[in-house]
C-alpha atoms as a PDB file:
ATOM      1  CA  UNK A   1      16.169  -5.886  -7.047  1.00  0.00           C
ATOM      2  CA  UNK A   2      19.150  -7.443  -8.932  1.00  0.00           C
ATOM      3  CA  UNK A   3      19.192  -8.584 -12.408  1.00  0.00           C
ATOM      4  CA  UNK A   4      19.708 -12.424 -11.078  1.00  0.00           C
ATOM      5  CA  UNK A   5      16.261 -12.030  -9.529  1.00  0.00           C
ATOM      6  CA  UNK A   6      14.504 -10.170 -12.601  1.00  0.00           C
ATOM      7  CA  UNK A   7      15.956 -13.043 -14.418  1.00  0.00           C
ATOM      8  CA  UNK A   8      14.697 -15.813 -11.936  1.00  0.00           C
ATOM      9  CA  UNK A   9      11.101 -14.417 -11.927  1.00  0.00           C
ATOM     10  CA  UNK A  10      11.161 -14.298 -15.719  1.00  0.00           C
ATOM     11  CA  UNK A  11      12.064 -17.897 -15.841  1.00  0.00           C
ATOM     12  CA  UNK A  12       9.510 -18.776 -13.781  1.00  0.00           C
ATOM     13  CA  UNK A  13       6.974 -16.816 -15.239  1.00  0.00           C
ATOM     14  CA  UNK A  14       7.067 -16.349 -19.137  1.00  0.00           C
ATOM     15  CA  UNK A  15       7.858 -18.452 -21.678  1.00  0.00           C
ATOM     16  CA  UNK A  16      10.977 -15.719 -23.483  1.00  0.00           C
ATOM     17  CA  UNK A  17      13.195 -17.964 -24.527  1.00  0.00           C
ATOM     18  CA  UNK A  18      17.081 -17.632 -23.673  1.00  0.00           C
ATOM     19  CA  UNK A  19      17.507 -14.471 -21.964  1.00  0.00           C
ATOM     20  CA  UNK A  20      20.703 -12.918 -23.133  1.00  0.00           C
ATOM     21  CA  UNK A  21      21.469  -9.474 -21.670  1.00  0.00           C
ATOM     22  CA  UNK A  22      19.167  -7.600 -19.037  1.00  0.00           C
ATOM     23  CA  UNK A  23      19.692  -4.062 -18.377  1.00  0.00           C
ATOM     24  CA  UNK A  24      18.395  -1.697 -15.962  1.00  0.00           C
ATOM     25  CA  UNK A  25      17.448   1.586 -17.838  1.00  0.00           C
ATOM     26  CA  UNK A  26      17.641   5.176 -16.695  1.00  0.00           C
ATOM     27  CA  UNK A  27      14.214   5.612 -18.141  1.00  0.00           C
ATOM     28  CA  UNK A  28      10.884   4.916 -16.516  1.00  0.00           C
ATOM     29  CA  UNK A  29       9.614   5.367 -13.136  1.00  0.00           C
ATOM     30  CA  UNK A  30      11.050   2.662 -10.483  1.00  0.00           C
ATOM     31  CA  UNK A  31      12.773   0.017 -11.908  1.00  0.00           C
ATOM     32  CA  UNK A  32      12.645  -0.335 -15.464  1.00  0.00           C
ATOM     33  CA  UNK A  33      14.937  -3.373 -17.273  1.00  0.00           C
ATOM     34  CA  UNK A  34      15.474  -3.967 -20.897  1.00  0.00           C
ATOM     35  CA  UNK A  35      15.440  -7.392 -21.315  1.00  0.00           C
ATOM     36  CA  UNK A  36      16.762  -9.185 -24.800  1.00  0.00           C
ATOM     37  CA  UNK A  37      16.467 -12.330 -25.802  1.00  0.00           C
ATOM     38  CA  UNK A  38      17.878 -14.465 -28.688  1.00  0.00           C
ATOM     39  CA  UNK A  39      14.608 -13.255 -31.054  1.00  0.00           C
ATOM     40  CA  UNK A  40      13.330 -10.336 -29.409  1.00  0.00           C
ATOM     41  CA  UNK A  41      13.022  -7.284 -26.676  1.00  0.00           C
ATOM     42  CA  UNK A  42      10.795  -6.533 -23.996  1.00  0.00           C
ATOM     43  CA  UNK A  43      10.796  -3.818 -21.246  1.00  0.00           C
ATOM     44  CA  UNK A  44      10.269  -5.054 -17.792  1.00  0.00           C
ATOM     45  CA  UNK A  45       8.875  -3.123 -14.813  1.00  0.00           C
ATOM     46  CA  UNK A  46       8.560  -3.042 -11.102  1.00  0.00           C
ATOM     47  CA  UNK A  47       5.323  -2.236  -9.904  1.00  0.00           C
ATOM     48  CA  UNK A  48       3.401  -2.661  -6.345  1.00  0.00           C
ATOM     49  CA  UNK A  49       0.110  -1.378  -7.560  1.00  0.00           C
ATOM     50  CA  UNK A  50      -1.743  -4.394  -9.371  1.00  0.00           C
ATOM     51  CA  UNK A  51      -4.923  -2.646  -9.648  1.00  0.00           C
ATOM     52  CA  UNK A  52      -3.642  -0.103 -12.133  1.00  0.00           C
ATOM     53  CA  UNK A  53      -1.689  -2.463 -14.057  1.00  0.00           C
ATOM     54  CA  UNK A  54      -4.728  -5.014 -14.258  1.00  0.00           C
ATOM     55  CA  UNK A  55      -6.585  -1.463 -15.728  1.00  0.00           C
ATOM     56  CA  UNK A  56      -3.950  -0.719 -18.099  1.00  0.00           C
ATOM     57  CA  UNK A  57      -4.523  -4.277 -19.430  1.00  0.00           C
ATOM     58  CA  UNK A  58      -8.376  -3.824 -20.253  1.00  0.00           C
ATOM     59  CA  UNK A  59      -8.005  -0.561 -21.781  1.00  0.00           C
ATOM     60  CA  UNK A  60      -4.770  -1.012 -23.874  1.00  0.00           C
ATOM     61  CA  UNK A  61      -7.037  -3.270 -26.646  1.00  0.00           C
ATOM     62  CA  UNK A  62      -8.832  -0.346 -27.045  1.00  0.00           C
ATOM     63  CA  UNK A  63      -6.552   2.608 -26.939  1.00  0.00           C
ATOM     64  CA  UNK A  64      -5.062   0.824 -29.727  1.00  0.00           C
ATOM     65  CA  UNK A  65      -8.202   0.262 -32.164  1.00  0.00           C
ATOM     66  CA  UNK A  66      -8.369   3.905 -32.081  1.00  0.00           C
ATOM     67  CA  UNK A  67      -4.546   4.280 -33.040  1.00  0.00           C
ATOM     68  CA  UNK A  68      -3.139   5.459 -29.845  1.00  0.00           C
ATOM     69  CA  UNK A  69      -0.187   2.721 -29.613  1.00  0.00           C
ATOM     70  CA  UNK A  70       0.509   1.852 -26.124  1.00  0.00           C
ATOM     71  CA  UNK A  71       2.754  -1.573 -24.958  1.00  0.00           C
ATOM     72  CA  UNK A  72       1.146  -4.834 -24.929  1.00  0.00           C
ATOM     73  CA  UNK A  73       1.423  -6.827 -21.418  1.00  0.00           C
ATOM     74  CA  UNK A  74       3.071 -10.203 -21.833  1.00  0.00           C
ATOM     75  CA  UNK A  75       0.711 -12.266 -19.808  1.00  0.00           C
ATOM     76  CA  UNK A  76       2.462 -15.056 -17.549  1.00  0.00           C
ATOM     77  CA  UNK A  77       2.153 -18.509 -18.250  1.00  0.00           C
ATOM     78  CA  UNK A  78      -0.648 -18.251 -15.896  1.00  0.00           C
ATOM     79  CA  UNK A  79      -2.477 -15.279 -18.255  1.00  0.00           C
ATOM     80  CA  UNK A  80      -1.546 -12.476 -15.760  1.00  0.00           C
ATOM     81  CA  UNK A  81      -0.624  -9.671 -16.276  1.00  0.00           C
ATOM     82  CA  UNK A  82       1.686  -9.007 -13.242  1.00  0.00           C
ATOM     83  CA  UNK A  83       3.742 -11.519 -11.330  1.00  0.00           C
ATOM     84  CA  UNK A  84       3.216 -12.127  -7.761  1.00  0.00           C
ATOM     85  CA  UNK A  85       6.459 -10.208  -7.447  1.00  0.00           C
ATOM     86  CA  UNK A  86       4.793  -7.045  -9.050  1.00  0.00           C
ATOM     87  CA  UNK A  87       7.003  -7.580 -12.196  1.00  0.00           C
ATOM     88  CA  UNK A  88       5.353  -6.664 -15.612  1.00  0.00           C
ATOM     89  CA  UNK A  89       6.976  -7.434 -19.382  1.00  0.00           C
ATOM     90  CA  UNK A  90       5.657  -4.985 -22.237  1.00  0.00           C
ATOM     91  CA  UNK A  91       6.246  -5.729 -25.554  1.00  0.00           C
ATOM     92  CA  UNK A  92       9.888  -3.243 -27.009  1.00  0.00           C
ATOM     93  CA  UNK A  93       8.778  -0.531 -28.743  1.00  0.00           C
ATOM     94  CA  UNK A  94      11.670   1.308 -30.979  1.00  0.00           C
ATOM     95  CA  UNK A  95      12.138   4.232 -31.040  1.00  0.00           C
ATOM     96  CA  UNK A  96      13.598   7.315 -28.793  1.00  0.00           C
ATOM     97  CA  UNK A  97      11.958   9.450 -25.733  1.00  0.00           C
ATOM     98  CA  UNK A  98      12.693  13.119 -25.301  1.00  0.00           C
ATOM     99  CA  UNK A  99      12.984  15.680 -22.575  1.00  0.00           C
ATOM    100  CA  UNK A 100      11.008  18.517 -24.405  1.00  0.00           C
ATOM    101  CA  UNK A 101       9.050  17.844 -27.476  1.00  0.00           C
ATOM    102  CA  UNK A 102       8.645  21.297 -30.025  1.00  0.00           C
ATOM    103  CA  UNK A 103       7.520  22.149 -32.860  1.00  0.00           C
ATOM    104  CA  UNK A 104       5.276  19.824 -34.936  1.00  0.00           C
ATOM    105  CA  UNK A 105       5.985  17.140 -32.490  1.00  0.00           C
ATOM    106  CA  UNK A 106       4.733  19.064 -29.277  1.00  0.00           C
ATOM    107  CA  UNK A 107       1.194  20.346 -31.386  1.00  0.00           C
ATOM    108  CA  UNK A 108       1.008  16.563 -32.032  1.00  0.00           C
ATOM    109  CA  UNK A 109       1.360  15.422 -28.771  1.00  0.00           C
ATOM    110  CA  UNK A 110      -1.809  17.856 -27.749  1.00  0.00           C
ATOM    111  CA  UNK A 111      -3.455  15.924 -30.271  1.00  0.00           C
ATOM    112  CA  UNK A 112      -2.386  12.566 -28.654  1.00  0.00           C
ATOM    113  CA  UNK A 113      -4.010  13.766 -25.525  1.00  0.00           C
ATOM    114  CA  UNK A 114      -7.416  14.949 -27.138  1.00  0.00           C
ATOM    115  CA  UNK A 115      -7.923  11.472 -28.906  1.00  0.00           C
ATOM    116  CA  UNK A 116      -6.395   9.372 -26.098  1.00  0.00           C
ATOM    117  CA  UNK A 117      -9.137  11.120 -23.686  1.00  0.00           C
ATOM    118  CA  UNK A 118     -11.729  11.103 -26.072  1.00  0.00           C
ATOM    119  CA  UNK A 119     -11.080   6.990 -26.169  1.00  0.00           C
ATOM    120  CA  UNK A 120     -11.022   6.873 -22.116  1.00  0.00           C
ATOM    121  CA  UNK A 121     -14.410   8.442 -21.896  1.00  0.00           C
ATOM    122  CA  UNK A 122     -15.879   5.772 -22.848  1.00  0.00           C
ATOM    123  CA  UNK A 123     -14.295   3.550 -20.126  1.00  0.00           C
ATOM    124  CA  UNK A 124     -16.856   3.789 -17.069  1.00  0.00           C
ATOM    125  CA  UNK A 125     -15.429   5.306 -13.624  1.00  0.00           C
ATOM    126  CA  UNK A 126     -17.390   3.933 -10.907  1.00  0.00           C
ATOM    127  CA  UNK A 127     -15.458   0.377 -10.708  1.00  0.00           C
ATOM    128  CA  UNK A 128     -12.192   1.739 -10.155  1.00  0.00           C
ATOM    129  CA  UNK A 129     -10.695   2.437  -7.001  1.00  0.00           C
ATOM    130  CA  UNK A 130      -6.818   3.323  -7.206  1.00  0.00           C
ATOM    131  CA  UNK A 131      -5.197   2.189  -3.872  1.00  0.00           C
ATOM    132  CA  UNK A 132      -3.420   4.516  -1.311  1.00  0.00           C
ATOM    133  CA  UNK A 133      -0.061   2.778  -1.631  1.00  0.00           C
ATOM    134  CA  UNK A 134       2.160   6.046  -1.729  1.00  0.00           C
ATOM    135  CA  UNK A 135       1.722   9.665  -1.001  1.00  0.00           C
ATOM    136  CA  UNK A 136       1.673  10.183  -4.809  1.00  0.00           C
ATOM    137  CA  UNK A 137      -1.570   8.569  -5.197  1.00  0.00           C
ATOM    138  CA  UNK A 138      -3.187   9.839  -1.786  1.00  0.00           C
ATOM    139  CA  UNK A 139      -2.858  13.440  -3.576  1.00  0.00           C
ATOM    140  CA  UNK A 140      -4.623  12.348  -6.463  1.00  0.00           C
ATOM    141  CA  UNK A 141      -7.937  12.753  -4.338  1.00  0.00           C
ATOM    142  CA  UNK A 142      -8.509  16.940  -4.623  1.00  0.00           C
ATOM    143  CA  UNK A 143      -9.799  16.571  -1.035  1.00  0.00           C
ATOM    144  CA  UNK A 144      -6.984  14.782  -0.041  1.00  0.00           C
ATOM    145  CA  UNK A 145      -4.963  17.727  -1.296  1.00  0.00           C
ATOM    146  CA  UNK A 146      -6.962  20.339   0.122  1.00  0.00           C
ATOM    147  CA  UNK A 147      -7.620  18.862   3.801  1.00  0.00           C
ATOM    148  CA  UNK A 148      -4.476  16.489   4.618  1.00  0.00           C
ATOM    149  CA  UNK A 149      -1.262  18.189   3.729  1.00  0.00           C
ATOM    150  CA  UNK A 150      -1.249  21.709   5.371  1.00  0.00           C
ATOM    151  CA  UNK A 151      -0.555  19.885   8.265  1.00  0.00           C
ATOM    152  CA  UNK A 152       2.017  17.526   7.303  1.00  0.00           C
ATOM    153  CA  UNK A 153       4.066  20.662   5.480  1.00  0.00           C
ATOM    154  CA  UNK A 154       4.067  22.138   8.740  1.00  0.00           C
ATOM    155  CA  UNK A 155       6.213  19.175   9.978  1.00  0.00           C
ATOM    156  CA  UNK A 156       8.375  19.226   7.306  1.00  0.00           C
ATOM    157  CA  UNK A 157      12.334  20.219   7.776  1.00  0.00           C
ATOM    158  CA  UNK A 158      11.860  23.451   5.746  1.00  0.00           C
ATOM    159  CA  UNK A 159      12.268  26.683   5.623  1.00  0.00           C
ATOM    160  CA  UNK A 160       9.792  28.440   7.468  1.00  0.00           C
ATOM    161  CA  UNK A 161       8.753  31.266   4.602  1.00  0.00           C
ATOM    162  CA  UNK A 162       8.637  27.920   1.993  1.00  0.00           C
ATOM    163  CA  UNK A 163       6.169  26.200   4.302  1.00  0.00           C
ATOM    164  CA  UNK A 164       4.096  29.023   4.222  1.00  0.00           C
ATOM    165  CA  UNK A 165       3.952  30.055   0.669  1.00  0.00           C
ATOM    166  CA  UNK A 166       3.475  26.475   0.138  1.00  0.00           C
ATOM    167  CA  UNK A 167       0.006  26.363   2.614  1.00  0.00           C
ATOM    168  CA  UNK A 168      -1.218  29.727   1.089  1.00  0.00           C
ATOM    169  CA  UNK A 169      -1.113  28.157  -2.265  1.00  0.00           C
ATOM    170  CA  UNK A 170      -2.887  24.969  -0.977  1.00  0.00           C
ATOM    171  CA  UNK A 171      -5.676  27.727   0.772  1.00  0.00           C
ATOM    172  CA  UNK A 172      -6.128  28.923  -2.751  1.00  0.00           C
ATOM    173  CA  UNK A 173      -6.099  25.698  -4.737  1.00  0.00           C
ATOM    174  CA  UNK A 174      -9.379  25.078  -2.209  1.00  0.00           C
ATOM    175  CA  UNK A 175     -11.178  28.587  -3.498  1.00  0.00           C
ATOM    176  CA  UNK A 176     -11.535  26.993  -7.013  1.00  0.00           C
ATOM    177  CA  UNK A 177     -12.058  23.315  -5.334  1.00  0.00           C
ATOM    178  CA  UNK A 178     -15.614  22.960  -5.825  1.00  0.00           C
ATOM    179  CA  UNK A 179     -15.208  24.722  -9.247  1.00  0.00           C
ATOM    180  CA  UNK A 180     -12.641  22.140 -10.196  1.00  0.00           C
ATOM    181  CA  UNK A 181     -15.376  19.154  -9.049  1.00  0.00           C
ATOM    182  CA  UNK A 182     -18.326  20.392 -11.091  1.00  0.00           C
ATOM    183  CA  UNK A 183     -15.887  19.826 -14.010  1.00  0.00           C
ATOM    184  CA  UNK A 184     -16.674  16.646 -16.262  1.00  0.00           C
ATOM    185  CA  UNK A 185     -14.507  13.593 -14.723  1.00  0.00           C
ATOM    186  CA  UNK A 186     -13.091  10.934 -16.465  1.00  0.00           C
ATOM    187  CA  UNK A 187     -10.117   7.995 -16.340  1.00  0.00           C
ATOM    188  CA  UNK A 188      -6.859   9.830 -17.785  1.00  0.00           C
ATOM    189  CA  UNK A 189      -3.561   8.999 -18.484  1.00  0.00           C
ATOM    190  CA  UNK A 190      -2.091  11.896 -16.545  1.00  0.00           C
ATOM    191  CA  UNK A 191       1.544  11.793 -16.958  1.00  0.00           C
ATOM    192  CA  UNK A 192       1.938  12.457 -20.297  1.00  0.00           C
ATOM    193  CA  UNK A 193       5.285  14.524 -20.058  1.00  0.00           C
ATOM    194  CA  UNK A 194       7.758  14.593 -23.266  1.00  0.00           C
ATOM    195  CA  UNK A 195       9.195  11.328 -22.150  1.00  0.00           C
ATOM    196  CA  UNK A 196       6.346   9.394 -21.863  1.00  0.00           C
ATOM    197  CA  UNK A 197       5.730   9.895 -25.801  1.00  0.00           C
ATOM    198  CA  UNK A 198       7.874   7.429 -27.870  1.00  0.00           C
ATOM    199  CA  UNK A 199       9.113   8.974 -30.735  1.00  0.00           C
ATOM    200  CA  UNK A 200      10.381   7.152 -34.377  1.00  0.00           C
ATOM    201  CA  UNK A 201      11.018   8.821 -37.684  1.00  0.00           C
ATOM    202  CA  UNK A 202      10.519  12.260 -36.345  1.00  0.00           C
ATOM    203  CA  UNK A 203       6.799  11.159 -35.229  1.00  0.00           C
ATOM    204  CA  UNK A 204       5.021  10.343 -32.401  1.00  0.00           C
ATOM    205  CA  UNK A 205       4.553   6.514 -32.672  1.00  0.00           C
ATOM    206  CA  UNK A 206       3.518   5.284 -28.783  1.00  0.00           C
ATOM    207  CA  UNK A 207       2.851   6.239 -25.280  1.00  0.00           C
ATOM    208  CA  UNK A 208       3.826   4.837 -22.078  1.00  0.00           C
ATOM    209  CA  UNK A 209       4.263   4.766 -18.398  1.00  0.00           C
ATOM    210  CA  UNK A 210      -0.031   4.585 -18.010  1.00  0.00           C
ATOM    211  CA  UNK A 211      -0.652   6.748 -14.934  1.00  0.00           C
ATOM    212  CA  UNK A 212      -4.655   6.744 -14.351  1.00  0.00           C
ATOM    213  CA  UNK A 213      -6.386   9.350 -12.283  1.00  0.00           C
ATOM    214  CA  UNK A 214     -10.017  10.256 -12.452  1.00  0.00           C
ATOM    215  CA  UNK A 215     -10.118  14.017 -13.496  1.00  0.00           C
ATOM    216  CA  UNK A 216     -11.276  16.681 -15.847  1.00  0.00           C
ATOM    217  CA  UNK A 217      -9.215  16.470 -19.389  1.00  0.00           C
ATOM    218  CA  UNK A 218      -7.763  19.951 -19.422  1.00  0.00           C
ATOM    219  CA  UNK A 219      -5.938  18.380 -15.868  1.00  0.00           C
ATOM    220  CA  UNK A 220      -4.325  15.359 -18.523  1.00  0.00           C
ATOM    221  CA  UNK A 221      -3.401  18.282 -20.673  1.00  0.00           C
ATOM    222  CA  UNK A 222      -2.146  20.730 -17.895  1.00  0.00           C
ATOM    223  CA  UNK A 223       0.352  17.875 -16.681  1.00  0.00           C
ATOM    224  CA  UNK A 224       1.301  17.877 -20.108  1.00  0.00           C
ATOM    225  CA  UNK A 225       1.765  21.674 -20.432  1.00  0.00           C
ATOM    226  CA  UNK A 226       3.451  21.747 -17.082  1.00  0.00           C
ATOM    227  CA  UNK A 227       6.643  19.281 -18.113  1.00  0.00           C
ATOM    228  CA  UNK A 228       7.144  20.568 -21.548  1.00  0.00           C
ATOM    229  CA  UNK A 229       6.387  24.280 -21.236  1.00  0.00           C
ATOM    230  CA  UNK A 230       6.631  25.152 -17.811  1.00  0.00           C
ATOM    231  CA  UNK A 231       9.185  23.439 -16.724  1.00  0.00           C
ATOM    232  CA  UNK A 232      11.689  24.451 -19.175  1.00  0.00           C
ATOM    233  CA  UNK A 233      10.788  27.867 -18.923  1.00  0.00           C
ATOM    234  CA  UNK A 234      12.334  30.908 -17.699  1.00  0.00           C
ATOM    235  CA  UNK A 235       9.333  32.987 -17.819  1.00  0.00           C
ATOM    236  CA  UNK A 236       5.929  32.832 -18.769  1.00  0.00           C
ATOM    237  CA  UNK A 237       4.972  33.757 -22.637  1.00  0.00           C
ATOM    238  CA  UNK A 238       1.062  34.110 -22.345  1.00  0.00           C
ATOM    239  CA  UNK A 239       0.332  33.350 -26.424  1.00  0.00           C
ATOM    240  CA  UNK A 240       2.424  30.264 -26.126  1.00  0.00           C
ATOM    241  CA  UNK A 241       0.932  28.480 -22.659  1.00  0.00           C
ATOM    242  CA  UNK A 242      -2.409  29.637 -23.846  1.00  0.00           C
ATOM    243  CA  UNK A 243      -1.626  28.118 -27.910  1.00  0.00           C
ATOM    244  CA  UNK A 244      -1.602  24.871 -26.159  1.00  0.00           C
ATOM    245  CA  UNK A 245      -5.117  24.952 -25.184  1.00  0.00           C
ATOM    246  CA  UNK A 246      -5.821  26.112 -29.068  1.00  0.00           C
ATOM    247  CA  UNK A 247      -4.377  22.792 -30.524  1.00  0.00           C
ATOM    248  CA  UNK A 248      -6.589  21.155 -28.218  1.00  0.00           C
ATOM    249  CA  UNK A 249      -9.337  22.447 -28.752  1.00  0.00           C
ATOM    250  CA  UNK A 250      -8.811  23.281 -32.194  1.00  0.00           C
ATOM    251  CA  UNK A 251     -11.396  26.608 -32.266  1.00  0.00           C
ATOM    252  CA  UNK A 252     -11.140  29.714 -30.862  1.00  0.00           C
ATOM    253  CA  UNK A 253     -10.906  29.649 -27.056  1.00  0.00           C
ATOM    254  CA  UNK A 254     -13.754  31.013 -24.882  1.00  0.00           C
ATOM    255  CA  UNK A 255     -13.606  32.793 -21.553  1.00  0.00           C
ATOM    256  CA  UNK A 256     -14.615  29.821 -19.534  1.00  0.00           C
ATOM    257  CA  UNK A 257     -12.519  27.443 -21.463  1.00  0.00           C
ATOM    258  CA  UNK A 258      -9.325  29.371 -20.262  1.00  0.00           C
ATOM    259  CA  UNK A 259     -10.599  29.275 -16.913  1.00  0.00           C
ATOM    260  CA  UNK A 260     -10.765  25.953 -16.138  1.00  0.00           C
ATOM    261  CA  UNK A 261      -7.607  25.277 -17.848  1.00  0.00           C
ATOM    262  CA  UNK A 262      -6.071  27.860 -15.788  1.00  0.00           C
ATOM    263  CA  UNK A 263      -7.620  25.949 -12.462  1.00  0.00           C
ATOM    264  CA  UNK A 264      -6.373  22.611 -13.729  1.00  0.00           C
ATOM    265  CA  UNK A 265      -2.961  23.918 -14.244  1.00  0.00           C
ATOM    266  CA  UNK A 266      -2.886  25.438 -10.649  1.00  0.00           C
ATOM    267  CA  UNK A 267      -3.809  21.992  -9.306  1.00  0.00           C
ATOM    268  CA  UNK A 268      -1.626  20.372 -11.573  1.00  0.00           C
ATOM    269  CA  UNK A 269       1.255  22.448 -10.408  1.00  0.00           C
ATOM    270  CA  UNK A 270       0.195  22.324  -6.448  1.00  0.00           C
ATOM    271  CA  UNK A 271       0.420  18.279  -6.950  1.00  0.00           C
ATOM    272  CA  UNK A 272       3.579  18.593  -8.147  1.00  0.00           C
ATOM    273  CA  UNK A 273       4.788  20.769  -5.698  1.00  0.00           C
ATOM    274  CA  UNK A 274       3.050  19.264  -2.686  1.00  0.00           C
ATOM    275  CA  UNK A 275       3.998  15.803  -3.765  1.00  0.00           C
ATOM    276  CA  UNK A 276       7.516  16.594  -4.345  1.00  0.00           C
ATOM    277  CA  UNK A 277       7.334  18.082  -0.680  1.00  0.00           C
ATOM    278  CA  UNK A 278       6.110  15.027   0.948  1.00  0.00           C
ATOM    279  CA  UNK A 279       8.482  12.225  -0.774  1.00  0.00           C
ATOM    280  CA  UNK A 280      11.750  14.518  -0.477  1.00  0.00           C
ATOM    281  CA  UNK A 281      14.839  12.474   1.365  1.00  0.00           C
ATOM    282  CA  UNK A 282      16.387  14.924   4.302  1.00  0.00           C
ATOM    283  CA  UNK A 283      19.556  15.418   2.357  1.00  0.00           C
ATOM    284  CA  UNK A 284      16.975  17.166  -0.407  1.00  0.00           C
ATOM    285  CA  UNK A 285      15.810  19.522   1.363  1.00  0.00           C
ATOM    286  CA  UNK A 286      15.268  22.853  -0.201  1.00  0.00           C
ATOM    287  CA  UNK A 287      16.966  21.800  -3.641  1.00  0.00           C
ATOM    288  CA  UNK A 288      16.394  24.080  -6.760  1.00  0.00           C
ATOM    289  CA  UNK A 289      14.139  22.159  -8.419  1.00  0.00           C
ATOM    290  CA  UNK A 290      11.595  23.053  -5.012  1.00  0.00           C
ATOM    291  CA  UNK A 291      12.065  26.250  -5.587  1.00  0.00           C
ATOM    292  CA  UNK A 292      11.454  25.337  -9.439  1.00  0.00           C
ATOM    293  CA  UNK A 293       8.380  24.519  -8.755  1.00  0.00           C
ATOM    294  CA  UNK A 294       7.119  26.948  -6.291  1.00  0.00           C
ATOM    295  CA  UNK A 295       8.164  29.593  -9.118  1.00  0.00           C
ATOM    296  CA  UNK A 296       5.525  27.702 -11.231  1.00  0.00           C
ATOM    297  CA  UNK A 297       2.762  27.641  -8.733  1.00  0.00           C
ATOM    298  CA  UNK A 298       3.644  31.437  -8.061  1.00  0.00           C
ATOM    299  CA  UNK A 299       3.531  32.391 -11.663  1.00  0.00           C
ATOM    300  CA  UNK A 300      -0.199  30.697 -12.105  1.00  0.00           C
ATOM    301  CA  UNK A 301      -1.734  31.997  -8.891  1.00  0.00           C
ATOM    302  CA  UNK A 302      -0.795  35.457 -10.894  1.00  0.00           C
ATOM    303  CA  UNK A 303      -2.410  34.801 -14.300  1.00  0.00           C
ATOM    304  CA  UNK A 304      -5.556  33.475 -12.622  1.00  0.00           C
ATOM    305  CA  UNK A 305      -5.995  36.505 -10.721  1.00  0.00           C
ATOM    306  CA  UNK A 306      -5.474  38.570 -13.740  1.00  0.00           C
ATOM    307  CA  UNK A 307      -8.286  36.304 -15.634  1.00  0.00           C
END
């Protein structure tokens, strides 16, 4: 979608003002456009899935009463929150996004995701029923996960000894499956990498990019864990992975604490993997950051069968 067209459907949506620059950012998933106007700046997104947008817009009143800043939705002239088009305007927050957040800014970000799923509990689950638009959100169901892909990575362009490392980790994810479903569930915002934290004045300030799942919290914080920490990574450093389940708990950690955390960040790690599997172009076949993330899923198979 062009910027003429982003502009049209603004025009004939909101009430801006005179639009004077729109610009597609690298930032965001899909397409993402800052859009500035002679008094202010909003970010505008593509989105297909209305549902989860139409969510984000009853729980973002009260994520921020209890201080967790997220973007307000500019509602249409018609009060909607998404165009027909799937195009959404959030009010411009300032400030910066990083690739890895350390230090005081990474223990505060675990504390982000404590309070921001302590808020979400509150939000009942039975009403909401994310749609099956991409592969993505088919793999958010654990069953899904478990039961559907080992046959589609078999039909995948791949190498042979990938394929099945990639199956034996799925036969493994489905040991600890029923574990992993006896676990509290709840709505979370589970893509809370580093760049989905806004940062200002060498502080947290906002979150965005609301990705909801129904899960256990540690998975919200293993998602977390597995973009900042493991990702950028060369090997593992047991006191630091396990320090982030400290923060957020902030006592001493018990045996079955680091269990399930250890589960969630198997599954989280498997989604990524499998997920990354399933969407990958033909000319992407077998890239390093596959193998990236097969290393991951290797190196957390070992620590839970050291637990």
């Amino acid at each position: 979608m062009i910027n003429l067209n982003v502009e049209q459907i603004i025009n004939d949506n909101y009430e801006l003002g005179r639009i004077l620059k729109i610009t597609e950012t690298q930032f965001g998933s899909g397409h993402t456009f800052l859009i500035e106007t002679g008094q202010s700046k909003y970010v505008a997104k593509i989105d297909c899935n209305k549902d989860e947008i139409e969510l984000y817009y009853q729980i973002e009143k009260d994520t921020n009463t209890h201080f967790i800043r997220q973007a307000k939705i500019i509602l249409t002239v018609d009060d909607c929150p998404i165009t027909k088009e799937g195009l959404i305007i959030y009010e411009y927050i300032s400030g910066v996004t990083l690739k890895v957040l350390t230090g005081d800014l990474e223990i505060e970000a675990v504390k982000l995701i404590k309070r921001f799923n302590e808020c979400l509990q509150s939000i009942s689950i039975k009403c909401f029923n994310f749609g099956q638009y991409s592969e993505w959100n088919k793999l958010k169901s654990l069953d899904y996960l478990c039961d559907e892909t080992c046959t589609k990575i078999l039909d995948l362009n791949l190498d042979p000894k990938l394929i099945s490392e990639v199956n034996e980790s799925i036969n493994l994810l489905k040991t600890y499956r029923d574990r992993l479903l006896e676990c509290d569930q709840q709505l979370i915002h589970a893509d809370l990498g580093a760049d989905n934290f806004i940062v200002e004045h060498s502080q947290i300030s906002a979150t965005i990019d609301f990705t909801p799942d129904i899960n256990n919290e540690f998975y919200a914080l293993a998602q977390f864990v597995y973009w900042n920490y493991l990702w950028n990574t060369q090997e593992i450093d047991l006191k630091k992975l396990n320090s982030y389940l400290e923060h957020y708990l902030e006592r001493v950690i018990k045996p079955p604490d680091l269990e399930i955390y250890y589960m969630n960040l198997l599954y989280a790690s498997i989604y990524r993997l499998v997920g990354y599997c399933l969407t990958l172009n033909e000319s992407s076949k077998n890239t390093p950051a596959l193998e990236k993330r097969m290393r991951i899923v290797r190196w957390i198979e070992c620590m839970l069968v050291d637990t």
